[in-house]
Every structure is written in C-alpha cells, then in structure tokens.
Protein backbone atom coordinates (compact mmCIF):
# COMPACT_ATOMS: atom_id res chain seq x y z
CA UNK A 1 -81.01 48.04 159.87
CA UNK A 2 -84.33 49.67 160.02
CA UNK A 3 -86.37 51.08 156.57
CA UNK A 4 -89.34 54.01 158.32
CA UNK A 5 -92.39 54.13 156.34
CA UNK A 6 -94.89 56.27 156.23
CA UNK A 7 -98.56 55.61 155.65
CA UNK A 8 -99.80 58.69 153.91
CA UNK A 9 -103.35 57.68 154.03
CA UNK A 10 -106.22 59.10 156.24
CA UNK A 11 -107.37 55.57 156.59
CA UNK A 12 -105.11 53.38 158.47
CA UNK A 13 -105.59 50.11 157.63
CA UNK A 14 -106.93 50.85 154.04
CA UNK A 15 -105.31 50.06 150.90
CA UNK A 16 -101.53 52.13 151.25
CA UNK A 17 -101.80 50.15 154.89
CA UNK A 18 -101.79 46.97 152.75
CA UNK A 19 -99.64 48.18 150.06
CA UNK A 20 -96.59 48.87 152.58
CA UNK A 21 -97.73 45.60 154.65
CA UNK A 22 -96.47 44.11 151.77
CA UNK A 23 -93.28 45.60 151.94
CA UNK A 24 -93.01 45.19 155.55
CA UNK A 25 -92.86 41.56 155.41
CA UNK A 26 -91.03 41.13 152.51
CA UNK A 27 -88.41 43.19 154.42
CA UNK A 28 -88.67 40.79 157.67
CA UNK A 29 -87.83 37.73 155.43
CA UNK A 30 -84.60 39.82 154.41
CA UNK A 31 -83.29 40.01 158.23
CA UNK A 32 -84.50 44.28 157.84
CA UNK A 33 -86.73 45.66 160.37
CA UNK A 34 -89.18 48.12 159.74
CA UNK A 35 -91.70 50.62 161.10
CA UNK A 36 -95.23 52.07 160.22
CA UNK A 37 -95.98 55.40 161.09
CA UNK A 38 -99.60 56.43 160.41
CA UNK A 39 -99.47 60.22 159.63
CA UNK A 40 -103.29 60.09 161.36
CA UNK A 41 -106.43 61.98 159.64
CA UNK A 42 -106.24 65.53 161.81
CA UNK A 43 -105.12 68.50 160.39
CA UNK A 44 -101.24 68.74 158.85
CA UNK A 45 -100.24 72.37 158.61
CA UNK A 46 -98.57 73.52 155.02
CA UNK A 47 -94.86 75.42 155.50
CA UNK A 48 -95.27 78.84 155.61
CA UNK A 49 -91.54 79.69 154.37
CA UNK A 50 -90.70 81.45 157.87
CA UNK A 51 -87.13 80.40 157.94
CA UNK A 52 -87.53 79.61 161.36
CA UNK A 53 -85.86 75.84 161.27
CA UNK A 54 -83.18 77.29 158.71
CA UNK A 55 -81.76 79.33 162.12
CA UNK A 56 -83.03 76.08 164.49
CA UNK A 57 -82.42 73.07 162.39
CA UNK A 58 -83.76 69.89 162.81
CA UNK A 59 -87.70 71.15 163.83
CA UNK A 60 -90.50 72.64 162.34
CA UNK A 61 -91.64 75.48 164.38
CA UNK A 62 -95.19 74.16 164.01
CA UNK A 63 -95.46 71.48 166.46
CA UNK A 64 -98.94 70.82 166.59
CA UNK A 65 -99.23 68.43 164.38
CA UNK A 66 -97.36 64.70 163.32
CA UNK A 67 -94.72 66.64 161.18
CA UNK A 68 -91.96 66.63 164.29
CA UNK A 69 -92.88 63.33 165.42
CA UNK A 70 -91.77 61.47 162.46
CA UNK A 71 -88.80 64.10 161.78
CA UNK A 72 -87.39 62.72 164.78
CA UNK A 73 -87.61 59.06 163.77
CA UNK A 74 -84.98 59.73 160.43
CA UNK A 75 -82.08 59.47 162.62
CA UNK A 76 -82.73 55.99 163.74
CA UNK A 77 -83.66 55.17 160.39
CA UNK A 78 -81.43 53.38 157.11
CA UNK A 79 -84.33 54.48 154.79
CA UNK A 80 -87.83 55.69 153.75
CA UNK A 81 -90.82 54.69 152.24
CA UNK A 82 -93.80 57.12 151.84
CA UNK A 83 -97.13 55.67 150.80
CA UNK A 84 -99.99 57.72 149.69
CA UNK A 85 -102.95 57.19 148.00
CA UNK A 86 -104.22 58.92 144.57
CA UNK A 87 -106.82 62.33 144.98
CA UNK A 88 -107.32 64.42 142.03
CA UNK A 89 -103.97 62.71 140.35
CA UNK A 90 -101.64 63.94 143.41
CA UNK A 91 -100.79 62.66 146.70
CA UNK A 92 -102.64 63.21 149.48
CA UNK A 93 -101.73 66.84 150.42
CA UNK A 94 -100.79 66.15 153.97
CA UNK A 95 -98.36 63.61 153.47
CA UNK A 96 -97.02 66.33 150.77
CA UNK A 97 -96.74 69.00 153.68
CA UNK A 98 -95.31 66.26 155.97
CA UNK A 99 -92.25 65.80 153.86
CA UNK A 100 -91.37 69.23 152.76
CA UNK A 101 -91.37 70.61 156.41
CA UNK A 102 -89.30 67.32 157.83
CA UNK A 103 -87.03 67.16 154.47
CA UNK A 104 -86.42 71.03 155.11
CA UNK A 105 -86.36 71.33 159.09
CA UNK A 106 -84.56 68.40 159.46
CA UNK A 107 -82.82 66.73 155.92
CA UNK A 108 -78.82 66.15 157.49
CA UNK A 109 -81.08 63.41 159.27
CA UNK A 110 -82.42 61.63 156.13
CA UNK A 111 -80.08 63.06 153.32
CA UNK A 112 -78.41 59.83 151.58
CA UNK A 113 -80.42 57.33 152.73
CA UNK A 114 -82.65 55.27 150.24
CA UNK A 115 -85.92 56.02 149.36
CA UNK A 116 -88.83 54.85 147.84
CA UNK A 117 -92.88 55.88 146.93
CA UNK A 118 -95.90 54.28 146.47
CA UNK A 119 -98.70 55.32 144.92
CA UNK A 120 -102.04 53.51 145.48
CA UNK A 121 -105.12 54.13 143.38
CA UNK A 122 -108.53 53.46 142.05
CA UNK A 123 -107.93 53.82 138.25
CA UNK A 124 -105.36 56.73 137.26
CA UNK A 125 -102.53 59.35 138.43
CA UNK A 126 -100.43 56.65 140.02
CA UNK A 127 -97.87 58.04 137.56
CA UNK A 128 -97.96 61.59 138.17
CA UNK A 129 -98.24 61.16 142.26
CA UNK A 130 -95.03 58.61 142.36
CA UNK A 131 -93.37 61.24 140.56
CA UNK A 132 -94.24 63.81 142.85
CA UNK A 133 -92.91 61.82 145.78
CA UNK A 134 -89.92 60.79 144.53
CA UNK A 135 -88.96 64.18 143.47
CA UNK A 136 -87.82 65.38 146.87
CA UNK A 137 -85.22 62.24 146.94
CA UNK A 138 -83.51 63.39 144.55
CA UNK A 139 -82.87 66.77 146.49
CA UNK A 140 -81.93 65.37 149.37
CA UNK A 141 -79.10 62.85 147.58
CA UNK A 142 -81.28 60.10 148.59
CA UNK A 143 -80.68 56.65 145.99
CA UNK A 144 -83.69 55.92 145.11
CA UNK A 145 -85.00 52.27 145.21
CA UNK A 146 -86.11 50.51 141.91
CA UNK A 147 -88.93 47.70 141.68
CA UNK A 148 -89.92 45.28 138.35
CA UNK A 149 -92.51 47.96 137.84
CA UNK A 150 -93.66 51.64 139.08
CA UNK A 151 -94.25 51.23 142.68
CA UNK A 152 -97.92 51.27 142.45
CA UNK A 153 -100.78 49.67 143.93
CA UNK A 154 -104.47 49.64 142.60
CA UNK A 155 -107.60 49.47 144.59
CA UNK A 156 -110.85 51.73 145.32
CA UNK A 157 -112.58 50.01 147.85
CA UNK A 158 -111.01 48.77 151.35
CA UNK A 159 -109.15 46.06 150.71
CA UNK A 160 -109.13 45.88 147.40
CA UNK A 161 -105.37 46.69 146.82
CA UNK A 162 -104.88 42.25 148.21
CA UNK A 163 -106.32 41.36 145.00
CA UNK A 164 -103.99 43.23 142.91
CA UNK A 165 -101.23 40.08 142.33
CA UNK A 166 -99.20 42.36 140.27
CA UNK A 167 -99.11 45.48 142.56
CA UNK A 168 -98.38 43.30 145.59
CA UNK A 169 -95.76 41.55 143.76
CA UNK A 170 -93.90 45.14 142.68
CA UNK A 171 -93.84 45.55 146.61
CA UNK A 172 -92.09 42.56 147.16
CA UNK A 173 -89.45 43.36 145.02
CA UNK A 174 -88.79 46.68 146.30
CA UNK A 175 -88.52 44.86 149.38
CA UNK A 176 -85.89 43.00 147.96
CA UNK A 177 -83.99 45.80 145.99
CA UNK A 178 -84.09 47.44 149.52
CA UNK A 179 -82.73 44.87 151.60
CA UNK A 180 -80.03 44.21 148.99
CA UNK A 181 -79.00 47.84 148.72
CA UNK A 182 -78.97 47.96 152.80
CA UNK A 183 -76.69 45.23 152.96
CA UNK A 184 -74.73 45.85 150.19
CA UNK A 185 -73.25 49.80 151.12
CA UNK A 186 -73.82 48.67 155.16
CA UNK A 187 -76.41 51.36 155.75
CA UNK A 188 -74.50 54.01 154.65
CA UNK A 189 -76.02 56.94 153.29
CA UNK A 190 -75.04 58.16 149.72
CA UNK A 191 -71.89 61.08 150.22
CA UNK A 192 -73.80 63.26 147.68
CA UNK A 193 -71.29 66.25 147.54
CA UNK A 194 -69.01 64.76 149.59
CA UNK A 195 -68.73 67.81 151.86
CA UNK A 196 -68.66 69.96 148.71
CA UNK A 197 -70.02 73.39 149.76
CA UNK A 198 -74.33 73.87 148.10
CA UNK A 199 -73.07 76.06 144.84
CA UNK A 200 -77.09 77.93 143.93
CA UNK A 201 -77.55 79.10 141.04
CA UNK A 202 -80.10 81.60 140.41
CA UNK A 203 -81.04 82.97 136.70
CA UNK A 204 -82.42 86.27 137.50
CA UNK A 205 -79.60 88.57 137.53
C-alpha cells in the first residue's frame, strides 16, 4: 500500500519537507510505502468554475501547471497527506487551489481513501489552516486520520521544525494510525453512500 503526500510548501526541503519526512519514515517502519510530491514554487492557477471537468472528468482543463500531475497519482494511491505551511493563518493558497481543482476534476479517484493535514508554523494559525485542509475530506467521504495531538508542526526558520520533539512525535503517530487503518480495512476506501444517488439540497426556493 502506498500513502501520496503532498508538500504544500514553496520551499522544498524546508520545514513541511521535514514535517512529512517524519511521516515518511515512520510509514517505512510499518511495511507502507510512500511518496513526496513537491507542488514546486511557479504559478498554481485558482478554478475558475467553468464546468469543463464536470463534462470531462478526471482533468482540470488548465494543464499548465502541477494540478494534473498529482491528480493522476490518486489512483495508485491508498491515501493522502497534504502539508502546508502557515501565511496569514491559512494555507498556502496554491496548495488550496491544488486540491479543489484535483478533488473536483478528479475525486472518484481519491473519494474514501484516508486523509490527513499538517500544518507547519512559526507561532499561530496552525489551528485554523488544519481545519481548512481537512475540510475537503470530509466531502469527499475520505476517514480522516487521527494523531495524539493536532497534526502540527512548529518552526520559522529552515530547519527548525527537527527541534520540535513534540510536533515530530504527533507525526509519528499519524504514521502509525495510518498504517494501522491501511492494514486494518485492506486499502479499501470508505463506501460513503454506498452507491446512494448525491441528494442536494438547496435553501433558496
């Protein structure tokens, strides 16, 4: 079984890199593989609403940019991770657009499967950005995976997030709640509605 995570940081190897390093080889020590995926630091283009992938599912029509690229690697993958670090108390915005055109274009691929965020930050709105990523799991019927804490990592400087014995520790045990859930439903995904047809609901009549 195979957990995809995403590094939702402009920097590479900076402190989300270390934070889902962690995680990584926590996850080898459990018999799971797992992969990296550096969303890069060029431009990520927003969804526009054009309906174009709700006619010609599983693609963004933008395909300029990483979006596509890591679309294509749910099917091959048990689960997700999506790392980001902290600006102004949110994620980083292109990690945000990343997931709401791939969740959207191409969800049958990921729908079920379990999830988890991490937040990584100086000082504060670790809270308020791990809700924000988490938020489109539970849309997409995805069981989300628990740690001993909030999946958070602190550090402001590169590198900083290997001194924080606590944060790195939380990783770990995500690890572990991961690997356990993986092996204990097989890699199945979650049956959500179970084939129920989506019943919408909208309040302005």
């Amino acid at each position: 079984m195979k957990v995809l995570m995403i590094n939702g940081s402009p920097h590479q190897k900076g402190n989300t890199a270390i934070a889902l390093g962690e995680i990584a080889k926590q996850l080898e020590k459990n018999g799971i593989d797992s992969e990296i995926v550096w969303i890069g630091n060029q431009p990520v283009r927003g969804c526009i609403a054009c309906g174009h992938c709700s006619l010609h599912p599983g693609k963004c029509v933008f395909d300029d940019d990483i979006c596509n690229r890591i679309s294509e690697k749910f099917a091959v993958s048990d689960a997700l991770v999506v790392g980001s670090p902290v600006y102004y108390g949110q994620p980083n915005g292109a990690v945000q657009s990343i997931i709401q055109r791939a969740f959207y274009s191409n969800g049958a691929s990921i729908s079920g499967k379990p999830a988890a965020a991490v937040a990584v930050c100086r000082r504060g709105g670790a809270t308020a950005s791990f809700e924000a990523l988490t938020m489109p799991f539970q849309m997409m019927n995805m069981p989300i995976v628990t740690s001993q804490y909030w999946n958070i990592v602190y550090g402001g400087a590169p590198g900083q997030a290997s001194l924080d014995t606590e944060g790195l520790q939380t990783m770990r045990a995500l690890a572990n709640n991961m690997a356990w859930l993986l092996k204990a439903t097989g890699g199945e995904p979650a049956p959500g509605r179970a084939g129920e047809p989506w019943e919408g609901m909208n309040f302005i009549r």
